[in-house]
PDB file of N, CA and C in Angstrom:
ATOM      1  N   UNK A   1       7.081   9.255  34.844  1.00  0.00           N
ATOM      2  CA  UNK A   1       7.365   8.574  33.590  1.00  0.00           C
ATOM      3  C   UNK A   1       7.869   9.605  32.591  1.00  0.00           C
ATOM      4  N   UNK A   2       8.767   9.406  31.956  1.00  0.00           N
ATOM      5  CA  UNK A   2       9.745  10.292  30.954  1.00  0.00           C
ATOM      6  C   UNK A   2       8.846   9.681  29.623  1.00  0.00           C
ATOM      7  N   UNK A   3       9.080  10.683  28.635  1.00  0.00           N
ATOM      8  CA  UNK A   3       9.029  10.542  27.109  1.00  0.00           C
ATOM      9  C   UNK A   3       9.535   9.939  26.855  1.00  0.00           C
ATOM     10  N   UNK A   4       9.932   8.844  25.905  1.00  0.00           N
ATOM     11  CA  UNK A   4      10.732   8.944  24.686  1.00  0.00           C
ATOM     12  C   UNK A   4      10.558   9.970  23.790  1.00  0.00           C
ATOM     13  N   UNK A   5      12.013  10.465  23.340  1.00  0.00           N
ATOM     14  CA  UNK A   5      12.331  10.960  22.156  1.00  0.00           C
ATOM     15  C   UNK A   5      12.959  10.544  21.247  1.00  0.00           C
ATOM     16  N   UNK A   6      11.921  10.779  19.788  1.00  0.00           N
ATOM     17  CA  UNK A   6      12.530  10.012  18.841  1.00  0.00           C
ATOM     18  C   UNK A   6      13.290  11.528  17.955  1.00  0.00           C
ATOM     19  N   UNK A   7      14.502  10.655  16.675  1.00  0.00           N
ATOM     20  CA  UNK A   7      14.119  11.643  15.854  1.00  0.00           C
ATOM     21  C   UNK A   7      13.300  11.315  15.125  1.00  0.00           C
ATOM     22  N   UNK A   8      13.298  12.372  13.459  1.00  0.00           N
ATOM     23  CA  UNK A   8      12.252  11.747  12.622  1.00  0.00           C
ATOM     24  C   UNK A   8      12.876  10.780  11.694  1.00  0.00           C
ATOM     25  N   UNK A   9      12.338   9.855  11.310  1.00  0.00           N
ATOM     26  CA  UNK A   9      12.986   8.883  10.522  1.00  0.00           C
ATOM     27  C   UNK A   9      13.912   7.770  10.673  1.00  0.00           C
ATOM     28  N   UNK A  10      14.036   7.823  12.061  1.00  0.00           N
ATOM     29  CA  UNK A  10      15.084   6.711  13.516  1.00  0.00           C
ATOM     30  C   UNK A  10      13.785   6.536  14.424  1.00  0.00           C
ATOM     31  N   UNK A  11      12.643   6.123  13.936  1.00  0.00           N
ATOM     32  CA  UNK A  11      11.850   5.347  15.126  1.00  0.00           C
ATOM     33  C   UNK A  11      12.554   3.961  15.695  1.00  0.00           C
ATOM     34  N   UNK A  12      12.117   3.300  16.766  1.00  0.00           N
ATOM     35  CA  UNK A  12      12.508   2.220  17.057  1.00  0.00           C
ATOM     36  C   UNK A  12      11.979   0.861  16.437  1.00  0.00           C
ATOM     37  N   UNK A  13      12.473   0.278  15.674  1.00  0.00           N
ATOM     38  CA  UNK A  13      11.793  -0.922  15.580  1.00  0.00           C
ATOM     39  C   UNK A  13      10.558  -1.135  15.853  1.00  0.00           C
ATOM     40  N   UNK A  14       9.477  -2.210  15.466  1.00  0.00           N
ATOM     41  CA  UNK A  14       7.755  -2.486  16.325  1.00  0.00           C
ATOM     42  C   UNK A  14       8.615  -3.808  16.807  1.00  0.00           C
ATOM     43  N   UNK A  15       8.653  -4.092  17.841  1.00  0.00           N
ATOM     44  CA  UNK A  15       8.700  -5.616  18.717  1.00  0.00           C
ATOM     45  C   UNK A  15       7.203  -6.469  18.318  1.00  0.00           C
ATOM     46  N   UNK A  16       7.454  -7.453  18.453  1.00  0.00           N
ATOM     47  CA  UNK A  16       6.127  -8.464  17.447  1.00  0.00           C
ATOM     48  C   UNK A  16       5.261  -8.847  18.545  1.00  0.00           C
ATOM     49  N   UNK A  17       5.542  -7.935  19.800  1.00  0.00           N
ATOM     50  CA  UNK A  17       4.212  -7.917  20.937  1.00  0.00           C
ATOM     51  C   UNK A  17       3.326  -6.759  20.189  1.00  0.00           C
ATOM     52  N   UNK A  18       4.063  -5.537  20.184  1.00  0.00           N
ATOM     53  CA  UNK A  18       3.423  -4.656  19.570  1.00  0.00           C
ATOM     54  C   UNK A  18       3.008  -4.682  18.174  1.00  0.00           C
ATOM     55  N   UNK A  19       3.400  -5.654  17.311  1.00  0.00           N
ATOM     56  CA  UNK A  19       2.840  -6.097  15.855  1.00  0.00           C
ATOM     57  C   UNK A  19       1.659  -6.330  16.217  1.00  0.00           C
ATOM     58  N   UNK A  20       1.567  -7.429  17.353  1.00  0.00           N
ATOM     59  CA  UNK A  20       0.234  -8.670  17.365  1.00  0.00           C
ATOM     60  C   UNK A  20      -0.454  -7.594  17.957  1.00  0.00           C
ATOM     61  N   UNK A  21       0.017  -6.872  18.399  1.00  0.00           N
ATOM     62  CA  UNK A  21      -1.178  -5.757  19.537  1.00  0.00           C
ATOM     63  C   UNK A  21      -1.475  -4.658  18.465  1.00  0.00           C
ATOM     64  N   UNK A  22      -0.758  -4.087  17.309  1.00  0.00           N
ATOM     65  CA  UNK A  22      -1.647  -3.719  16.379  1.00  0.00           C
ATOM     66  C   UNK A  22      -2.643  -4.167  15.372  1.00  0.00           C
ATOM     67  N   UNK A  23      -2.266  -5.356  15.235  1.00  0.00           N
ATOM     68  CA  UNK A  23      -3.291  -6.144  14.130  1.00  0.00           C
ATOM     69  C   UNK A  23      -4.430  -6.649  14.473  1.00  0.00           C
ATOM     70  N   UNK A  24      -4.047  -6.638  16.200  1.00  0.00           N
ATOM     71  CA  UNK A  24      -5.794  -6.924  16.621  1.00  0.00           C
ATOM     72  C   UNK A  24      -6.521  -6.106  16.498  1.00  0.00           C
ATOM     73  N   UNK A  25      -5.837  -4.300  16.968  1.00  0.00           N
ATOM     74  CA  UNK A  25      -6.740  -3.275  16.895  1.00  0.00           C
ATOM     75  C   UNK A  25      -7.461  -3.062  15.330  1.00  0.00           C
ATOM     76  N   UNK A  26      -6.576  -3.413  14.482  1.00  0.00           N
ATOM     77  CA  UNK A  26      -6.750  -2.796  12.670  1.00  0.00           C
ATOM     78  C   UNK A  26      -8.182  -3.761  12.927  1.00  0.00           C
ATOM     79  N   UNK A  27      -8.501  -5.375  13.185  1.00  0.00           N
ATOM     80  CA  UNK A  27      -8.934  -6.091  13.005  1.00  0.00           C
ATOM     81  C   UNK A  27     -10.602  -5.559  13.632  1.00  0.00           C
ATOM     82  N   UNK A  28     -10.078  -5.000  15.057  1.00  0.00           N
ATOM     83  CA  UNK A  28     -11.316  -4.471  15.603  1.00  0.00           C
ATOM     84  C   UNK A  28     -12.507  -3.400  14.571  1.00  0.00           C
ATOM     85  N   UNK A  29     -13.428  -3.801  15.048  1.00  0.00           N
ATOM     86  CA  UNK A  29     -14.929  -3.441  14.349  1.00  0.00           C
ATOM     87  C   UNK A  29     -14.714  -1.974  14.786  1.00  0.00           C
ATOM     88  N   UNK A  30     -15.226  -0.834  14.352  1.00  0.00           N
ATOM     89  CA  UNK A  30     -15.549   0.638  14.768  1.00  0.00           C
ATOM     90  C   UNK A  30     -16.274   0.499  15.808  1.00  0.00           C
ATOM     91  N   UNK A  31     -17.262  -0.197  15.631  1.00  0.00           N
ATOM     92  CA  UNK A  31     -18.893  -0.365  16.758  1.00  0.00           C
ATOM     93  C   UNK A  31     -18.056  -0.865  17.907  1.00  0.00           C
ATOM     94  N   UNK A  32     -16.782  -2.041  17.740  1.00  0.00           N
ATOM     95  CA  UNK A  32     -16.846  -2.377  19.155  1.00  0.00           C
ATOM     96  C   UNK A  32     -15.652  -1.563  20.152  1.00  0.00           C
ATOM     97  N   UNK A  33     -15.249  -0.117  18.973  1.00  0.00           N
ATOM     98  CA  UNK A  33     -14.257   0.606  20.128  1.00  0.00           C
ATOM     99  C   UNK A  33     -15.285   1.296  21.755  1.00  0.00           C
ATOM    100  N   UNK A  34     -14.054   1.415  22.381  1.00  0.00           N
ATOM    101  CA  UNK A  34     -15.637   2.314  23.650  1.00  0.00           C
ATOM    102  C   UNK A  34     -14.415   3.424  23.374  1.00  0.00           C
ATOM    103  N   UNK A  35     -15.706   4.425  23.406  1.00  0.00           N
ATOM    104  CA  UNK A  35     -15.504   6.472  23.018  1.00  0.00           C
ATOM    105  C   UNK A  35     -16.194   6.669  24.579  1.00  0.00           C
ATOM    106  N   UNK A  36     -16.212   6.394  25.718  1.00  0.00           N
ATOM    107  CA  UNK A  36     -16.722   6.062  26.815  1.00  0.00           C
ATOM    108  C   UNK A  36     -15.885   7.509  27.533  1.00  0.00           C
ATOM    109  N   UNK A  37     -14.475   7.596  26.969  1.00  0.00           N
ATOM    110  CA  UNK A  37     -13.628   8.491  27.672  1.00  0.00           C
ATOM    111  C   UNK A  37     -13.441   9.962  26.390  1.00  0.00           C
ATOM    112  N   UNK A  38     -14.087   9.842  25.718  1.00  0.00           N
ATOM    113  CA  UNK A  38     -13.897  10.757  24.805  1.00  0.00           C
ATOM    114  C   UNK A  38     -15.164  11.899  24.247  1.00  0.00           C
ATOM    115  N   UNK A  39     -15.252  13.029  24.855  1.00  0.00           N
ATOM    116  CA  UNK A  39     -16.846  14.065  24.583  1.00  0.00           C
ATOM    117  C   UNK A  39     -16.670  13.770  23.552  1.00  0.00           C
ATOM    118  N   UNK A  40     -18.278  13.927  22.864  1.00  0.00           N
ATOM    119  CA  UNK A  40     -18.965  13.440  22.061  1.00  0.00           C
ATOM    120  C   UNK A  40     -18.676  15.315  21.414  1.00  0.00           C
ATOM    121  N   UNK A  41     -18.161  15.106  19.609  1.00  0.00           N
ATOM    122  CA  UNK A  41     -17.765  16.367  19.464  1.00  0.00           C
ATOM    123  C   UNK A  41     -19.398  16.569  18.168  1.00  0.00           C
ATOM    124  N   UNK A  42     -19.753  17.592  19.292  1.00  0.00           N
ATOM    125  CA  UNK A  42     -21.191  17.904  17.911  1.00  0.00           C
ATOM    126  C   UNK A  42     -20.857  19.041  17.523  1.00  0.00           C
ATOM    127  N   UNK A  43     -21.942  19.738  16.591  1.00  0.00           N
ATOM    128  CA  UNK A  43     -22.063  21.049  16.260  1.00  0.00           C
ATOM    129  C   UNK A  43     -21.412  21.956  17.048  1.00  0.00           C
ATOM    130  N   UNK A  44     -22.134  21.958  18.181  1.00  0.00           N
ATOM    131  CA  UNK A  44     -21.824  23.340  19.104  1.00  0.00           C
ATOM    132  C   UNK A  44     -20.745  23.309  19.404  1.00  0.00           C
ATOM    133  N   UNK A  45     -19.160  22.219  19.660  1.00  0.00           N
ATOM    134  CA  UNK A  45     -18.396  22.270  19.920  1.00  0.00           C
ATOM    135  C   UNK A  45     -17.294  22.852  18.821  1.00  0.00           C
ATOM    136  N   UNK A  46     -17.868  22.604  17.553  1.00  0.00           N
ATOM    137  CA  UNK A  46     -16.687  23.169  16.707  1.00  0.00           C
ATOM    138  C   UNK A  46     -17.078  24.534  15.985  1.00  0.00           C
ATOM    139  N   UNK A  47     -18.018  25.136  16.664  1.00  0.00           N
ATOM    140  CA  UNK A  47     -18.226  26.044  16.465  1.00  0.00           C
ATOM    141  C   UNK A  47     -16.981  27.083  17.461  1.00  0.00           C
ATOM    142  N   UNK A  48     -16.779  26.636  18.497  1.00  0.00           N
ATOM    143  CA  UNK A  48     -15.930  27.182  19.269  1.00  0.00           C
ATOM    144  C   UNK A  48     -14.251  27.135  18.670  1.00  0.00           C
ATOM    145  N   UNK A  49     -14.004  26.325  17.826  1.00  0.00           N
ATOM    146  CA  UNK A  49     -12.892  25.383  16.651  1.00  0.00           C
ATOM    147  C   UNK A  49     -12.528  26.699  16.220  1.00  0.00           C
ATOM    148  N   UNK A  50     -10.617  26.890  16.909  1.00  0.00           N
ATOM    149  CA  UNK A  50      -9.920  27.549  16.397  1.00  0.00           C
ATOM    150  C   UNK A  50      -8.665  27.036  15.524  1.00  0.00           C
ATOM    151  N   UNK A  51      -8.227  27.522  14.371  1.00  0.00           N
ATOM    152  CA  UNK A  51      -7.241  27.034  13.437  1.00  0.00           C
ATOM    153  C   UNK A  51      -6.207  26.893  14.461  1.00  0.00           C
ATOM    154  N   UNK A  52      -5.214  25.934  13.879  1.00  0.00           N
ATOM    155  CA  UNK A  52      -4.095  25.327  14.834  1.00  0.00           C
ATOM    156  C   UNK A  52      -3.376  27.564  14.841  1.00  0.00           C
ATOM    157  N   UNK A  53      -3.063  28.322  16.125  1.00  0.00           N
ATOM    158  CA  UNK A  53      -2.572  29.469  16.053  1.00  0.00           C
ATOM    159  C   UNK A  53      -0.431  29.450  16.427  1.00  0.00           C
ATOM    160  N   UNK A  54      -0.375  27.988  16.328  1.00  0.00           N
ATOM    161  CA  UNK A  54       1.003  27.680  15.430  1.00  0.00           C
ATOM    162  C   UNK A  54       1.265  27.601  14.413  1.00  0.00           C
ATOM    163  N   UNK A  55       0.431  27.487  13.703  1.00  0.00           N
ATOM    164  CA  UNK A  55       0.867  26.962  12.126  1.00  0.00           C
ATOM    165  C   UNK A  55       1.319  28.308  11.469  1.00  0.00           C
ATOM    166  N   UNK A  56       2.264  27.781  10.829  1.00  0.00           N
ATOM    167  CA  UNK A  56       3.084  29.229  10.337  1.00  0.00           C
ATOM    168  C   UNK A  56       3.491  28.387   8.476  1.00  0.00           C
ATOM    169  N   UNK A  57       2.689  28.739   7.517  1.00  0.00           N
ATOM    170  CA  UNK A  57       3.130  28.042   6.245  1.00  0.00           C
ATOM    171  C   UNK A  57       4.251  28.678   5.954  1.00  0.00           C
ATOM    172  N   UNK A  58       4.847  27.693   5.234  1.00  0.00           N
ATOM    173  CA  UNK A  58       6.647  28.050   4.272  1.00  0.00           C
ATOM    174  C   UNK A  58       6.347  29.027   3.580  1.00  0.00           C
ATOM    175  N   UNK A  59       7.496  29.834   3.755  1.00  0.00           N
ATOM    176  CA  UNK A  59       7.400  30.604   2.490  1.00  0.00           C
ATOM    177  C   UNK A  59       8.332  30.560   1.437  1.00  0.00           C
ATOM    178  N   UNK A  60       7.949  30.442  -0.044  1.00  0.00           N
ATOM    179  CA  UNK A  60       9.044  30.233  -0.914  1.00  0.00           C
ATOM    180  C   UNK A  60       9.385  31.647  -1.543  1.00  0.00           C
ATOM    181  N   UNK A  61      10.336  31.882  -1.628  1.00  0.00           N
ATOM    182  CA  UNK A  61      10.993  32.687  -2.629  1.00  0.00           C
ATOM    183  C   UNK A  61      11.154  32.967  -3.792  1.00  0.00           C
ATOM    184  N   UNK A  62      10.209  34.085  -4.684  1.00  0.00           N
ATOM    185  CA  UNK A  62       9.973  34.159  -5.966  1.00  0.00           C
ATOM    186  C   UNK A  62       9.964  35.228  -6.816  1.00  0.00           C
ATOM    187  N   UNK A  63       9.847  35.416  -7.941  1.00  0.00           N
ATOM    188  CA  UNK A  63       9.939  36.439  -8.816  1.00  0.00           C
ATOM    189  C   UNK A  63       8.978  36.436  -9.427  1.00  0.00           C
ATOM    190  N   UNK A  64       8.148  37.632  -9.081  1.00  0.00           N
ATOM    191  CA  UNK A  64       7.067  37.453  -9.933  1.00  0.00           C
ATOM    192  C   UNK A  64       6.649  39.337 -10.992  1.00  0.00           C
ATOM    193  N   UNK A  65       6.346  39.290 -11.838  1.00  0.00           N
ATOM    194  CA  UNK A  65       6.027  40.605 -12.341  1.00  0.00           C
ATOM    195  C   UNK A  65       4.418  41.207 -12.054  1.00  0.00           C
ATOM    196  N   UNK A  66       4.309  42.306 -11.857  1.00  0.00           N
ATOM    197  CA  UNK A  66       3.161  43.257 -10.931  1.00  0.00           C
ATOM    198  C   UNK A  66       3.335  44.538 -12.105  1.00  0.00           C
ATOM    199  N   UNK A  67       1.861  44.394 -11.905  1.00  0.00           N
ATOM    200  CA  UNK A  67       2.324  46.239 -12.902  1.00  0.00           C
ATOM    201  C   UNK A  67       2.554  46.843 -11.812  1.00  0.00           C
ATOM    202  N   UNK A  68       2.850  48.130 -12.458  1.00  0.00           N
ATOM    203  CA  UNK A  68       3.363  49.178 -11.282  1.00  0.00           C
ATOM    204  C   UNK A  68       2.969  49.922 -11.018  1.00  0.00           C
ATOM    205  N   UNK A  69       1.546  50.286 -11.153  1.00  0.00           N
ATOM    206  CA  UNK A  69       0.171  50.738 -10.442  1.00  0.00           C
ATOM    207  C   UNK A  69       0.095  49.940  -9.279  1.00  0.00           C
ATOM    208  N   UNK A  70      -0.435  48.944  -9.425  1.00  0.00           N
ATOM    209  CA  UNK A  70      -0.620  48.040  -8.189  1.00  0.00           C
ATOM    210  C   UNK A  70       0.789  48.235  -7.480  1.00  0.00           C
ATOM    211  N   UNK A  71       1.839  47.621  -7.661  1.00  0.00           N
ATOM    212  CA  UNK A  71       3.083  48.197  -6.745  1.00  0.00           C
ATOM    213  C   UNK A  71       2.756  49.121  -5.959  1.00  0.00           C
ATOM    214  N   UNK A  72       2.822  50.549  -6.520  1.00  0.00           N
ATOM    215  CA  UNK A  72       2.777  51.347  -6.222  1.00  0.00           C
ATOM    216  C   UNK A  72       1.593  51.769  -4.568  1.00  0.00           C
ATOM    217  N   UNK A  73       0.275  51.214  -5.040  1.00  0.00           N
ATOM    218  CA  UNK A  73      -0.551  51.129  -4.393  1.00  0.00           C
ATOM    219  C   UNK A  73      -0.435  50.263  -3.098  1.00  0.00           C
ATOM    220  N   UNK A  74       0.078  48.801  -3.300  1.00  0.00           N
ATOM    221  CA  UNK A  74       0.529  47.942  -2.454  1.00  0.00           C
ATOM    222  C   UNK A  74       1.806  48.937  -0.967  1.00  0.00           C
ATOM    223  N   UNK A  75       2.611  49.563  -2.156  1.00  0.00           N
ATOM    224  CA  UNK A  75       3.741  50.037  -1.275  1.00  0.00           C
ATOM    225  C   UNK A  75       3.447  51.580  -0.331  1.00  0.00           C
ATOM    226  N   UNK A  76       2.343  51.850  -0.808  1.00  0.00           N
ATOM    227  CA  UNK A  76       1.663  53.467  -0.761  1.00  0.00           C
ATOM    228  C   UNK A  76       1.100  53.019   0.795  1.00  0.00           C
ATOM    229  N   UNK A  77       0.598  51.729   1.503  1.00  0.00           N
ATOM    230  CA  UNK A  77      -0.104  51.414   2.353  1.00  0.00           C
ATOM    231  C   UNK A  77       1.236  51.585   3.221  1.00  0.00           C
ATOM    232  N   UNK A  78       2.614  51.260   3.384  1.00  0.00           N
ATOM    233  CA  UNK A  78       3.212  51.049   4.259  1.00  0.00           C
ATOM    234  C   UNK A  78       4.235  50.296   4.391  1.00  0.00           C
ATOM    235  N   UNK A  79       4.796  50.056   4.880  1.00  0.00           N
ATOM    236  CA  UNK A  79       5.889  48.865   5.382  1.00  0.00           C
ATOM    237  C   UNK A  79       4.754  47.136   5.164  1.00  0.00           C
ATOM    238  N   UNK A  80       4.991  46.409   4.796  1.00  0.00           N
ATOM    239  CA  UNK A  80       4.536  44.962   4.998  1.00  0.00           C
ATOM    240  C   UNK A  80       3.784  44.927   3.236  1.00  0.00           C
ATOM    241  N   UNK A  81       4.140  45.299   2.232  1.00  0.00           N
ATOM    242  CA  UNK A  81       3.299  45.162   1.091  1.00  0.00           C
ATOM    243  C   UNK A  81       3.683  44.194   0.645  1.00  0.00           C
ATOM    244  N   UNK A  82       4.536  43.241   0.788  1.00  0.00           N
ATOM    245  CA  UNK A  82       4.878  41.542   0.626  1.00  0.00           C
ATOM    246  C   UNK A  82       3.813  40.729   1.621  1.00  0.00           C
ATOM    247  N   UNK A  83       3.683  41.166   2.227  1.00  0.00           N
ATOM    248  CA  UNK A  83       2.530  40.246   3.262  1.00  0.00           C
ATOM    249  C   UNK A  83       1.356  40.625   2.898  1.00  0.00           C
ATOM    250  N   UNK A  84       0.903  41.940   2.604  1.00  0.00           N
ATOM    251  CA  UNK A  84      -0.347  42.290   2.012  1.00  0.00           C
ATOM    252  C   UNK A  84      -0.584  41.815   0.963  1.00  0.00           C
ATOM    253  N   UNK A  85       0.616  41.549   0.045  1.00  0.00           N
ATOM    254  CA  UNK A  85      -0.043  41.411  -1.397  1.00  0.00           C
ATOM    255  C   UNK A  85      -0.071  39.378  -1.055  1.00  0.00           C
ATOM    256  N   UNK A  86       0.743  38.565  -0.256  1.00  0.00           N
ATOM    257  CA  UNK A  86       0.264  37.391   0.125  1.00  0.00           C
ATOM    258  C   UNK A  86      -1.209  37.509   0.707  1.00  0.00           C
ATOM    259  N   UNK A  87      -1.411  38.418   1.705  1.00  0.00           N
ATOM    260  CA  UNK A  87      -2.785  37.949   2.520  1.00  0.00           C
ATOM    261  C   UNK A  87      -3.959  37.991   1.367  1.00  0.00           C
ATOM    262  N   UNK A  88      -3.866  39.477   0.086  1.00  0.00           N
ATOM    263  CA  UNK A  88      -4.591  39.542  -0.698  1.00  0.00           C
ATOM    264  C   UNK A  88      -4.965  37.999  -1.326  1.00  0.00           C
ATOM    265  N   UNK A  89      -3.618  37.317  -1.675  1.00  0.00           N
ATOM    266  CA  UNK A  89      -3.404  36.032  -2.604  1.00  0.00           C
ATOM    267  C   UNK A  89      -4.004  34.911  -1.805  1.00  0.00           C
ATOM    268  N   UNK A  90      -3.895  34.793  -0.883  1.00  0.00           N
ATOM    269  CA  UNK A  90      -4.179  33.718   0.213  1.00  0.00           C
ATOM    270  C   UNK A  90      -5.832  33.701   0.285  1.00  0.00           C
ATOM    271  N   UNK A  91      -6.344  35.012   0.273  1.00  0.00           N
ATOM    272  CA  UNK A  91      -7.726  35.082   0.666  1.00  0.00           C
ATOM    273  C   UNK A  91      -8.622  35.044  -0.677  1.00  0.00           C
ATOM    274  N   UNK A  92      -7.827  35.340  -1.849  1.00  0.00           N
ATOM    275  CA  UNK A  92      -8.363  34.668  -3.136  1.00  0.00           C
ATOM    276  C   UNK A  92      -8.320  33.277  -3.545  1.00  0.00           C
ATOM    277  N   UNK A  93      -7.101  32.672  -2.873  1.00  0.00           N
ATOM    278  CA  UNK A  93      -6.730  31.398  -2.681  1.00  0.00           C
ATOM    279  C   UNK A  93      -8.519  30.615  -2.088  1.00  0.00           C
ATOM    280  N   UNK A  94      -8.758  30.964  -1.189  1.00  0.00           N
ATOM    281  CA  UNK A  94      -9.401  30.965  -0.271  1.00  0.00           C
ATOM    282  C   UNK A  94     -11.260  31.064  -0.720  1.00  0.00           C
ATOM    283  N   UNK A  95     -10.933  32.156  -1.345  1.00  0.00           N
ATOM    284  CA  UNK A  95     -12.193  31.995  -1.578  1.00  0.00           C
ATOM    285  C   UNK A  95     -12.420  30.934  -3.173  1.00  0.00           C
ATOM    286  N   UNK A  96     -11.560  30.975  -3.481  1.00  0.00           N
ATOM    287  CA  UNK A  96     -11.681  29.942  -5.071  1.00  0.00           C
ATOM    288  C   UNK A  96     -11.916  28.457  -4.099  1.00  0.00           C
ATOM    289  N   UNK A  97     -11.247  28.101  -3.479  1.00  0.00           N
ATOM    290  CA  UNK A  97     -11.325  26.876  -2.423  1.00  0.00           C
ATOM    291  C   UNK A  97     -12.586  26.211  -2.186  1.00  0.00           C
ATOM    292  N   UNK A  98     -13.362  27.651  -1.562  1.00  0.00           N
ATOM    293  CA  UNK A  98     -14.702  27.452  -0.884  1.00  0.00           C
ATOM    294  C   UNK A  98     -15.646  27.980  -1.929  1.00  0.00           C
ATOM    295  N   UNK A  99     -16.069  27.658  -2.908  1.00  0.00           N
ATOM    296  CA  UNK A  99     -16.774  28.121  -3.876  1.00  0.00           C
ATOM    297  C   UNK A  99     -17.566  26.641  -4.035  1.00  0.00           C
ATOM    298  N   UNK A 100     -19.175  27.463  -4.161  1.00  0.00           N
ATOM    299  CA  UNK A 100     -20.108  26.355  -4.106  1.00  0.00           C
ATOM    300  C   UNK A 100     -20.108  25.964  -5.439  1.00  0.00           C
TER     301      UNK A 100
END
């Protein structure tokens, strides 16, 4: 059996078999799905839970002003002080996020 491939935004039509065959599911109760084929995901399993290691965020393009101490310091580490001074930002990002 082959895929379909769609693009995005050219799906195919729903045919009104597949209407009536979604509105029964929307209609269905939670209690009466069966999870019969699906592990039961507890604690211990997402403890093992790694971030998607595709995900690659956009990056936008900007101008921003830095004193030039910090520059300096940023650029003193090496080659990559645009990514350092993001990972710095990201992980402040990050921790403001998760703040109790």
């Amino acid at each position: 059996m082959s895929k379909a491939r769609y693009e995005q935004g050219k799906l195919p039509a729903i045919t009104p078999e597949r209407a009536a065959e979604l509105k029964t599911l929307a209609a269905q109760a939670d209690s009466e799905i069966d999870y019969s084929d699906i592990p039961p995901m507890d604690s211990a399993a997402w403890e093992k839970a790694l971030l998607n290691p595709f995900y690659r965020p956009t990056k936008t393009h900007t101008t921003i002003r830095v004193d030039s101490d910090v520059l300096d310091w940023l650029k003193s580490k090496g080659k990559g002080y645009q990514t350092r001074l993001n990972g710095i930002l990201r992980q402040a990002m990050l921790d403001d996020l998760h703040k109790i």
